[in-house]
PDB file of N, CA and C in Angstrom:
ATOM      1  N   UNK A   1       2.686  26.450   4.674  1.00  0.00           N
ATOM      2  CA  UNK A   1       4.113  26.134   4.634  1.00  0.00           C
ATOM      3  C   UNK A   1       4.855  27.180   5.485  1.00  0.00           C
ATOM      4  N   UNK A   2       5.873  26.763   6.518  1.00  0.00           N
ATOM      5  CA  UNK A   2       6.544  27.633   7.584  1.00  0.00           C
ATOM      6  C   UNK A   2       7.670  28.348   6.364  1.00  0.00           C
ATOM      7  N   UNK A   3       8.107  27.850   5.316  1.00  0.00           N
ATOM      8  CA  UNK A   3       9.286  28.303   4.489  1.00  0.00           C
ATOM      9  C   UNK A   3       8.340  29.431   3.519  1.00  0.00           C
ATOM     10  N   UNK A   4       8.933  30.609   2.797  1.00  0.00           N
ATOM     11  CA  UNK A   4       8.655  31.174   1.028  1.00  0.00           C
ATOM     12  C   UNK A   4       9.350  30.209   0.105  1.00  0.00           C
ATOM     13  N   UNK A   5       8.327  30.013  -0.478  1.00  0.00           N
ATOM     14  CA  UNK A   5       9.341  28.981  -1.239  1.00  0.00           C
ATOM     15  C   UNK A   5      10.504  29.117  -2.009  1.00  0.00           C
ATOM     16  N   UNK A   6      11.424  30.244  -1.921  1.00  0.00           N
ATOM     17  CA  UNK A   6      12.651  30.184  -2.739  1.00  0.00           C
ATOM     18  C   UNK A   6      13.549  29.249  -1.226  1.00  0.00           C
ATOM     19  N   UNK A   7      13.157  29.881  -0.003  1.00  0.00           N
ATOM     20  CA  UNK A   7      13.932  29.165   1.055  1.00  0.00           C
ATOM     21  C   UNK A   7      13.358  27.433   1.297  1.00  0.00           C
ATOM     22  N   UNK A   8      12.583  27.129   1.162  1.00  0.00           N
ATOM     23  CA  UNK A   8      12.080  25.594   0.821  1.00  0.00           C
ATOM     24  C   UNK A   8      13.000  25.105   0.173  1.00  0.00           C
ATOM     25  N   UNK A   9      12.780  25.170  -1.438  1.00  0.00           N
ATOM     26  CA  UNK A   9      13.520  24.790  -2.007  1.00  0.00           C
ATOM     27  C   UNK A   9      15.173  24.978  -1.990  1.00  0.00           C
ATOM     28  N   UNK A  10      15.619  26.195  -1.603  1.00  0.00           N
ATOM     29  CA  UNK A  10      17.333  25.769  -1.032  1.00  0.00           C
ATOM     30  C   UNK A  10      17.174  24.277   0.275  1.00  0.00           C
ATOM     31  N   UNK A  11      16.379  24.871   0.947  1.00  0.00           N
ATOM     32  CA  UNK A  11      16.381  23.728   2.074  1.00  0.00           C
ATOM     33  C   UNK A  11      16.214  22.337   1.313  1.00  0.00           C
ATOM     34  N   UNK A  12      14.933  21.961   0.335  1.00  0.00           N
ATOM     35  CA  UNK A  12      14.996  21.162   0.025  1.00  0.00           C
ATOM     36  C   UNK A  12      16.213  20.059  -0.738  1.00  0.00           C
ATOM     37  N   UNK A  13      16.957  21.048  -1.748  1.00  0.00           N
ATOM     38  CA  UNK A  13      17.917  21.200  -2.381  1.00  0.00           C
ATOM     39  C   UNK A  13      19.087  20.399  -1.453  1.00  0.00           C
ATOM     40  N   UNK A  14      19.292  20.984  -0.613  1.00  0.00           N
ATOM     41  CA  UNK A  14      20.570  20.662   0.074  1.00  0.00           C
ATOM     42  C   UNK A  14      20.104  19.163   1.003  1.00  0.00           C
ATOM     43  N   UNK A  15      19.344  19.420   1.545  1.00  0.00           N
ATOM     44  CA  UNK A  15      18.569  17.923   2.204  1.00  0.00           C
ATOM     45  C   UNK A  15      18.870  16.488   0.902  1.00  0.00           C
ATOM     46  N   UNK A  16      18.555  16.971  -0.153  1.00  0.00           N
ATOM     47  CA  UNK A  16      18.672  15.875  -1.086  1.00  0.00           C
ATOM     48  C   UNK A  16      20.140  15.711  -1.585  1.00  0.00           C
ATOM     49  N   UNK A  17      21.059  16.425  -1.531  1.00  0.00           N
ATOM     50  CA  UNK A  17      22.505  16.338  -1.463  1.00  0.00           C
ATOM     51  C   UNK A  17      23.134  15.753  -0.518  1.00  0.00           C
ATOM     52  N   UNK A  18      22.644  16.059   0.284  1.00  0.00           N
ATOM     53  CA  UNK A  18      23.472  14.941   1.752  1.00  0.00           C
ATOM     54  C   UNK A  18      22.684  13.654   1.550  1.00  0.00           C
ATOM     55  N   UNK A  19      21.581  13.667   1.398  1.00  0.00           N
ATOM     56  CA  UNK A  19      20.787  12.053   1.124  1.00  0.00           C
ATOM     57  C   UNK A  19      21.350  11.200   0.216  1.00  0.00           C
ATOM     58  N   UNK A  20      21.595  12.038  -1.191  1.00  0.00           N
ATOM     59  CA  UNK A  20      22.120  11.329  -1.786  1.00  0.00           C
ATOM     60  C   UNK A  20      24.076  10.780  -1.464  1.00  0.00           C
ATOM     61  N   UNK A  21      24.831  11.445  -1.302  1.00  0.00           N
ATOM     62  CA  UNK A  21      25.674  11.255  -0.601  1.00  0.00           C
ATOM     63  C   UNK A  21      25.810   9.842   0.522  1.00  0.00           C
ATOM     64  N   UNK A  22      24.975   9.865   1.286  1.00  0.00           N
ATOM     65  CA  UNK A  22      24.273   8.904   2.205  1.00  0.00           C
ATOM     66  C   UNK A  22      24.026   7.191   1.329  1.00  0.00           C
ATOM     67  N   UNK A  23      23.088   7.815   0.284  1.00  0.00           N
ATOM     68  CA  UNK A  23      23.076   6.660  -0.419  1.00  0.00           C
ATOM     69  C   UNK A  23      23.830   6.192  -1.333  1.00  0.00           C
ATOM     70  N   UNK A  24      24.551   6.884  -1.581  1.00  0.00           N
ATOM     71  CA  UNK A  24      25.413   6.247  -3.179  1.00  0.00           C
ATOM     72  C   UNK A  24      26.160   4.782  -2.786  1.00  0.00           C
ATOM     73  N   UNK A  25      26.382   5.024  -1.318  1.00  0.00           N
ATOM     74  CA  UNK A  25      27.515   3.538  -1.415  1.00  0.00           C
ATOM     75  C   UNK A  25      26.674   2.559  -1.098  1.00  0.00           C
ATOM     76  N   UNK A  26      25.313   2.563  -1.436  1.00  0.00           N
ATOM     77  CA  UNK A  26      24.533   1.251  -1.153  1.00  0.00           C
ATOM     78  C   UNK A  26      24.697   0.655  -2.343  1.00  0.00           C
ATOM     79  N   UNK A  27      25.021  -0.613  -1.948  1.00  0.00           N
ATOM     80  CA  UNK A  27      24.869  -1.801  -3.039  1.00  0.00           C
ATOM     81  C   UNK A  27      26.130  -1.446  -3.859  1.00  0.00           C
ATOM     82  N   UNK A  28      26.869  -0.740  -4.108  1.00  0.00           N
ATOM     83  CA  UNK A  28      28.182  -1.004  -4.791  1.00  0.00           C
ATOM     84  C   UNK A  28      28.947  -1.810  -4.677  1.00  0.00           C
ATOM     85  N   UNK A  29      29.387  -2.518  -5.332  1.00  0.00           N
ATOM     86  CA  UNK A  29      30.304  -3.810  -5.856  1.00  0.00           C
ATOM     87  C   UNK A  29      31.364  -3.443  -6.692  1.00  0.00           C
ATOM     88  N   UNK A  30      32.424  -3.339  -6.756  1.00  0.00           N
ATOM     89  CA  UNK A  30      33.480  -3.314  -7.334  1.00  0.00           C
ATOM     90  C   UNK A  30      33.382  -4.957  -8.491  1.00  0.00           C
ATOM     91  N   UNK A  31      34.195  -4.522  -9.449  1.00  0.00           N
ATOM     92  CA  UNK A  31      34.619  -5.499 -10.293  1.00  0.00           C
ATOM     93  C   UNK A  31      35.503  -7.089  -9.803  1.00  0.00           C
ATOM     94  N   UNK A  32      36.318  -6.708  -8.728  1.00  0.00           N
ATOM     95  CA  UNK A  32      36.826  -7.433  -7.886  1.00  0.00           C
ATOM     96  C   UNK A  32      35.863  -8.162  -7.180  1.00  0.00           C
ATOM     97  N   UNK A  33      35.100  -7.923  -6.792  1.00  0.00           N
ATOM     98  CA  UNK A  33      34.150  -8.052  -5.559  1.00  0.00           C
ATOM     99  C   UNK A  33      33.041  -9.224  -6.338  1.00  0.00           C
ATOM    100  N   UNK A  34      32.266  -8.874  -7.545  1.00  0.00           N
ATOM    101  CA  UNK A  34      31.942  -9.261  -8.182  1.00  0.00           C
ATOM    102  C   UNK A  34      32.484 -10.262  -9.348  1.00  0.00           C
ATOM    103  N   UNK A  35      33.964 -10.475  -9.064  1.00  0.00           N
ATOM    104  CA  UNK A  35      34.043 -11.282  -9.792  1.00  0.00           C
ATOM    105  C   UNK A  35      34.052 -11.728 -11.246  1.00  0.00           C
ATOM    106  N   UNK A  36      33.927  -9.465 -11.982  1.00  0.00           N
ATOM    107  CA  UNK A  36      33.957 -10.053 -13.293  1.00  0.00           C
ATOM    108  C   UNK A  36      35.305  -9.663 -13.334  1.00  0.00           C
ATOM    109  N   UNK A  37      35.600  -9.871 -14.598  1.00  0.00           N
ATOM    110  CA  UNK A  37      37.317  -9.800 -15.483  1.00  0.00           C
ATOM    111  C   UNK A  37      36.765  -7.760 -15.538  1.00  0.00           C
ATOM    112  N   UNK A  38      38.069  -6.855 -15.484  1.00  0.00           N
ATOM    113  CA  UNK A  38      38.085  -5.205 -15.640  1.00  0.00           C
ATOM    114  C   UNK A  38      38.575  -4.901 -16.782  1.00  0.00           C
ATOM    115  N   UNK A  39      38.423  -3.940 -17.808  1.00  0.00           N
ATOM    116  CA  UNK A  39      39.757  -4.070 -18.798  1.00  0.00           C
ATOM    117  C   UNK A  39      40.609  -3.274 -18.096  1.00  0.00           C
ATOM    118  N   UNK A  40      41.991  -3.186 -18.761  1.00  0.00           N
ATOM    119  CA  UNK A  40      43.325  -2.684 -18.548  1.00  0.00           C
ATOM    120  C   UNK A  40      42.978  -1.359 -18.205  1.00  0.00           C
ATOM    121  N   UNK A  41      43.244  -0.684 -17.186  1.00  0.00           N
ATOM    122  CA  UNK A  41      44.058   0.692 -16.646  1.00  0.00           C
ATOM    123  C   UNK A  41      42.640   0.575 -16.252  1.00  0.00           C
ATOM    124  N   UNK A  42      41.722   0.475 -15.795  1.00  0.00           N
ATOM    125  CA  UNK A  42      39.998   1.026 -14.864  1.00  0.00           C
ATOM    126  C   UNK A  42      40.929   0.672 -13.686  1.00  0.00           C
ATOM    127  N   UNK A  43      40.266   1.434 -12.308  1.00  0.00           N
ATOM    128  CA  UNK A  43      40.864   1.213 -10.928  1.00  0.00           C
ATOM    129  C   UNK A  43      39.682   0.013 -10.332  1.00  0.00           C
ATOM    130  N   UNK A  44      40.356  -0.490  -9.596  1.00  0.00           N
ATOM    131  CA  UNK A  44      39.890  -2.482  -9.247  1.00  0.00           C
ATOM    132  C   UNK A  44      38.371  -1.950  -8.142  1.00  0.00           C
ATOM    133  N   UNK A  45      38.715  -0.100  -7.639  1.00  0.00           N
ATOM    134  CA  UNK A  45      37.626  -0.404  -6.631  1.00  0.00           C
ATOM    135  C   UNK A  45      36.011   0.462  -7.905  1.00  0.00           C
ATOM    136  N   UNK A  46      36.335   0.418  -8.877  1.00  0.00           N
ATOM    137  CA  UNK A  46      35.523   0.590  -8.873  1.00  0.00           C
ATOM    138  C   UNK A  46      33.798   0.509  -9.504  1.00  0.00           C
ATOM    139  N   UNK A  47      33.166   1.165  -9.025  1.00  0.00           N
ATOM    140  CA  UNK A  47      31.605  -0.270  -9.282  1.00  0.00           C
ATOM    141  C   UNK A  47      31.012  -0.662 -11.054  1.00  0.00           C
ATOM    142  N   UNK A  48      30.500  -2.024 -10.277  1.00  0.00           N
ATOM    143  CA  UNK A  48      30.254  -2.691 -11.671  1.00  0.00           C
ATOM    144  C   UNK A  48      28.769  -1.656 -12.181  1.00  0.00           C
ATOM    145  N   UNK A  49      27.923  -2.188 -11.345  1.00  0.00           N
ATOM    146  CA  UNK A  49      26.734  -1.239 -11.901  1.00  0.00           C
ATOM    147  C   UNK A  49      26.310  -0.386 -10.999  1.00  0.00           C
ATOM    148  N   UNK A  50      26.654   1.093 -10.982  1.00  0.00           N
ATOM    149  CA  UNK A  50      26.033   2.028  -9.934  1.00  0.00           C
ATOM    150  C   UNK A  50      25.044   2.132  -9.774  1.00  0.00           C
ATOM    151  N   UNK A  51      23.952   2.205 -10.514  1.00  0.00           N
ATOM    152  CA  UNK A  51      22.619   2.141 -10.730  1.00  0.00           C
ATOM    153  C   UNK A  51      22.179   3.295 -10.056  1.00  0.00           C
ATOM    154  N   UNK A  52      22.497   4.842 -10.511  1.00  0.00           N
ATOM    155  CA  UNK A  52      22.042   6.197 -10.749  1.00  0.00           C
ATOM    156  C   UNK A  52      20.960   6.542 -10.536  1.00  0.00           C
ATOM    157  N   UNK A  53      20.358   5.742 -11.587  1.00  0.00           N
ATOM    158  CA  UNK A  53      18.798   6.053 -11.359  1.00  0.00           C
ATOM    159  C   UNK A  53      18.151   5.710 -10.602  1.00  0.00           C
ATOM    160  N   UNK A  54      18.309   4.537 -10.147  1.00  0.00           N
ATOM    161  CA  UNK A  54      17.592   4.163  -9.273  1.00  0.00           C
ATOM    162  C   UNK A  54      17.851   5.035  -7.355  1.00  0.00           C
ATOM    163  N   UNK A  55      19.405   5.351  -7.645  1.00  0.00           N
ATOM    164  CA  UNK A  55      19.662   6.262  -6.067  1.00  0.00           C
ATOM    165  C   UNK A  55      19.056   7.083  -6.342  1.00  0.00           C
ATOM    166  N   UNK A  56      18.801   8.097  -7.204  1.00  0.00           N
ATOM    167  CA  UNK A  56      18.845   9.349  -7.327  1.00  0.00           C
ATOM    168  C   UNK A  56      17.100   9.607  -6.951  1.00  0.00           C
ATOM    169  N   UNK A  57      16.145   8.349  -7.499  1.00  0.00           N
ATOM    170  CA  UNK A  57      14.934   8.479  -7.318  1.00  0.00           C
ATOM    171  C   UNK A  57      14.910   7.756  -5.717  1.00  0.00           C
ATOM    172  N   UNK A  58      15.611   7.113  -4.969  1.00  0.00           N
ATOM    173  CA  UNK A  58      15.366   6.630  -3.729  1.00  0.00           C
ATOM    174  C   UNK A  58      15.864   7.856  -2.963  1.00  0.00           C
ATOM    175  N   UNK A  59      16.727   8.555  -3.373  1.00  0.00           N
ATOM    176  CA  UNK A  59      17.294   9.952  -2.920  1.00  0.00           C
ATOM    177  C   UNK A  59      15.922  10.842  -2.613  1.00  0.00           C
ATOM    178  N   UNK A  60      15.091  11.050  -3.689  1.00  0.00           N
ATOM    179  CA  UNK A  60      14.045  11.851  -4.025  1.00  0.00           C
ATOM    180  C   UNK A  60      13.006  11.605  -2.925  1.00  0.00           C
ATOM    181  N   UNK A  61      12.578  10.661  -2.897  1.00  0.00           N
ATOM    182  CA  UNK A  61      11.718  10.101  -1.687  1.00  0.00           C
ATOM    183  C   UNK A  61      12.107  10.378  -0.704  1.00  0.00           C
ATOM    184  N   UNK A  62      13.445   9.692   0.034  1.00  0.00           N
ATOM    185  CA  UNK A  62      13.911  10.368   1.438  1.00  0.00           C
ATOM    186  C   UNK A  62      14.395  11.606   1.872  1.00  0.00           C
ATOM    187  N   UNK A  63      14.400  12.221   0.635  1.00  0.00           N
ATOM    188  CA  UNK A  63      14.464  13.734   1.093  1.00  0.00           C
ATOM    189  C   UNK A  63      13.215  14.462   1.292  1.00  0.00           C
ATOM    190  N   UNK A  64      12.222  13.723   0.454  1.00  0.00           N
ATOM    191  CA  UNK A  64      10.938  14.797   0.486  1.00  0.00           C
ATOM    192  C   UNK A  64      10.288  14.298   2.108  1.00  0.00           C
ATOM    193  N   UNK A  65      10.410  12.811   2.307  1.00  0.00           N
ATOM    194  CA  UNK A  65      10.461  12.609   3.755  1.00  0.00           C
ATOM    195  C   UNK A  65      11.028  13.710   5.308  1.00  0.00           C
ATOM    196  N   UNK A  66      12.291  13.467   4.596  1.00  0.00           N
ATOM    197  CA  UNK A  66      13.130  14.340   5.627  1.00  0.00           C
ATOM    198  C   UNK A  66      12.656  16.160   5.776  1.00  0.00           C
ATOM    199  N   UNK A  67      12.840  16.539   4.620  1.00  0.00           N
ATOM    200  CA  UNK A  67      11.894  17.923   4.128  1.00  0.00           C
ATOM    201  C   UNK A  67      10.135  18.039   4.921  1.00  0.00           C
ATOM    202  N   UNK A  68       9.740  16.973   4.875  1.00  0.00           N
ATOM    203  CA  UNK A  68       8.401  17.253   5.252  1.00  0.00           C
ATOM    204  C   UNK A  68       8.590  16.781   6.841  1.00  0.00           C
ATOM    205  N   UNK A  69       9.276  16.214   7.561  1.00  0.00           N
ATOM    206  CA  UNK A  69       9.898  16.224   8.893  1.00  0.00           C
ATOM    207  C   UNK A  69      10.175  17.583   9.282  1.00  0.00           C
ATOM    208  N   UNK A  70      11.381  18.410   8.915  1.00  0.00           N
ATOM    209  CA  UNK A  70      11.605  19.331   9.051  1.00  0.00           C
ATOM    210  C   UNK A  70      10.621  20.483   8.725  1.00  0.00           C
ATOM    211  N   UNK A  71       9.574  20.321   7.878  1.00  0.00           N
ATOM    212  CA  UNK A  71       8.447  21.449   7.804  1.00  0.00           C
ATOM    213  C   UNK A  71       7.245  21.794   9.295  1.00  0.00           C
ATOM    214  N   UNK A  72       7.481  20.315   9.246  1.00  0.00           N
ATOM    215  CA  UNK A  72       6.588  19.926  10.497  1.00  0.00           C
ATOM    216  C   UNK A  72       7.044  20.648  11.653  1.00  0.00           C
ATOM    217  N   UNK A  73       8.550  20.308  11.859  1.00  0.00           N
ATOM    218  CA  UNK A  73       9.229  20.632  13.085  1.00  0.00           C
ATOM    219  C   UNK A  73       8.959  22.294  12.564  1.00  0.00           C
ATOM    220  N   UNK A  74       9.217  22.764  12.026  1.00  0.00           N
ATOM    221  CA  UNK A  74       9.657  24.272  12.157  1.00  0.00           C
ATOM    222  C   UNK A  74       8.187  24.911  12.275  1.00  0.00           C
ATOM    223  N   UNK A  75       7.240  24.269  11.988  1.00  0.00           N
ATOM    224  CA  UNK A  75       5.902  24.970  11.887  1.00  0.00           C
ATOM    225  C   UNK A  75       5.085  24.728  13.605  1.00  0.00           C
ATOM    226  N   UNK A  76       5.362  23.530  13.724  1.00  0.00           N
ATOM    227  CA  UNK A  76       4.650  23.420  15.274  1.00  0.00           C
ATOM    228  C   UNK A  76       6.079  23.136  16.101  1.00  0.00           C
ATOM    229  N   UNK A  77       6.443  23.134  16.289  1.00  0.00           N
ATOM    230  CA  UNK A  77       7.831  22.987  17.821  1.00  0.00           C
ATOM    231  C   UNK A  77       8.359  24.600  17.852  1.00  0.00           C
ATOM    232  N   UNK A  78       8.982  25.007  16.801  1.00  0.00           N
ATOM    233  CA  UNK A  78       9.760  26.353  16.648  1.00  0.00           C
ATOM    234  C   UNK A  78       8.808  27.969  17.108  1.00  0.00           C
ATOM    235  N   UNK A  79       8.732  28.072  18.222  1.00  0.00           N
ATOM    236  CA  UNK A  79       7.662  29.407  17.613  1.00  0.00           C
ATOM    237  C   UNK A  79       7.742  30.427  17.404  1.00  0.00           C
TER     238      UNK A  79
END
């Protein structure tokens, strides 16, 4: 590994923060959008089912992707 791993893991860390960021607005649907009835005072944009878990683990994958891209690069290109 080109990183010690306390610097990996910041790297990793932050790689999965912008990913997720990246992904959150996939597949969101507003209540409007979707077509169900909102109750009183919720704001119209916002989503019916975020589905968390499921970004947060698609997050997980494309970061360890992106992370192991960037290990690559820094170990053979960087010298």
């Amino acid at each position: 590994m080109p990183f010690p791993l306390p610097l990996a893991l910041a790297i990793y860390v932050t790689i999965w923060w912008i990913v997720l960021f990246a992904v959150l607005p996939l597949g969101v649907r507003s209540a409007e959008e979707a077509g169900e009835e909102r109750p009183e005072g919720t704001d119209p944009g916002a989503p019916v089912a975020p589905q968390l878990g499921k970004k947060a683990a698609l997050t997980t994958v494309i970061a360890a992707i992106v992370f192991a891209l960037v290990a690559v690069a820094a170990k053979y290109l960087i010298p």
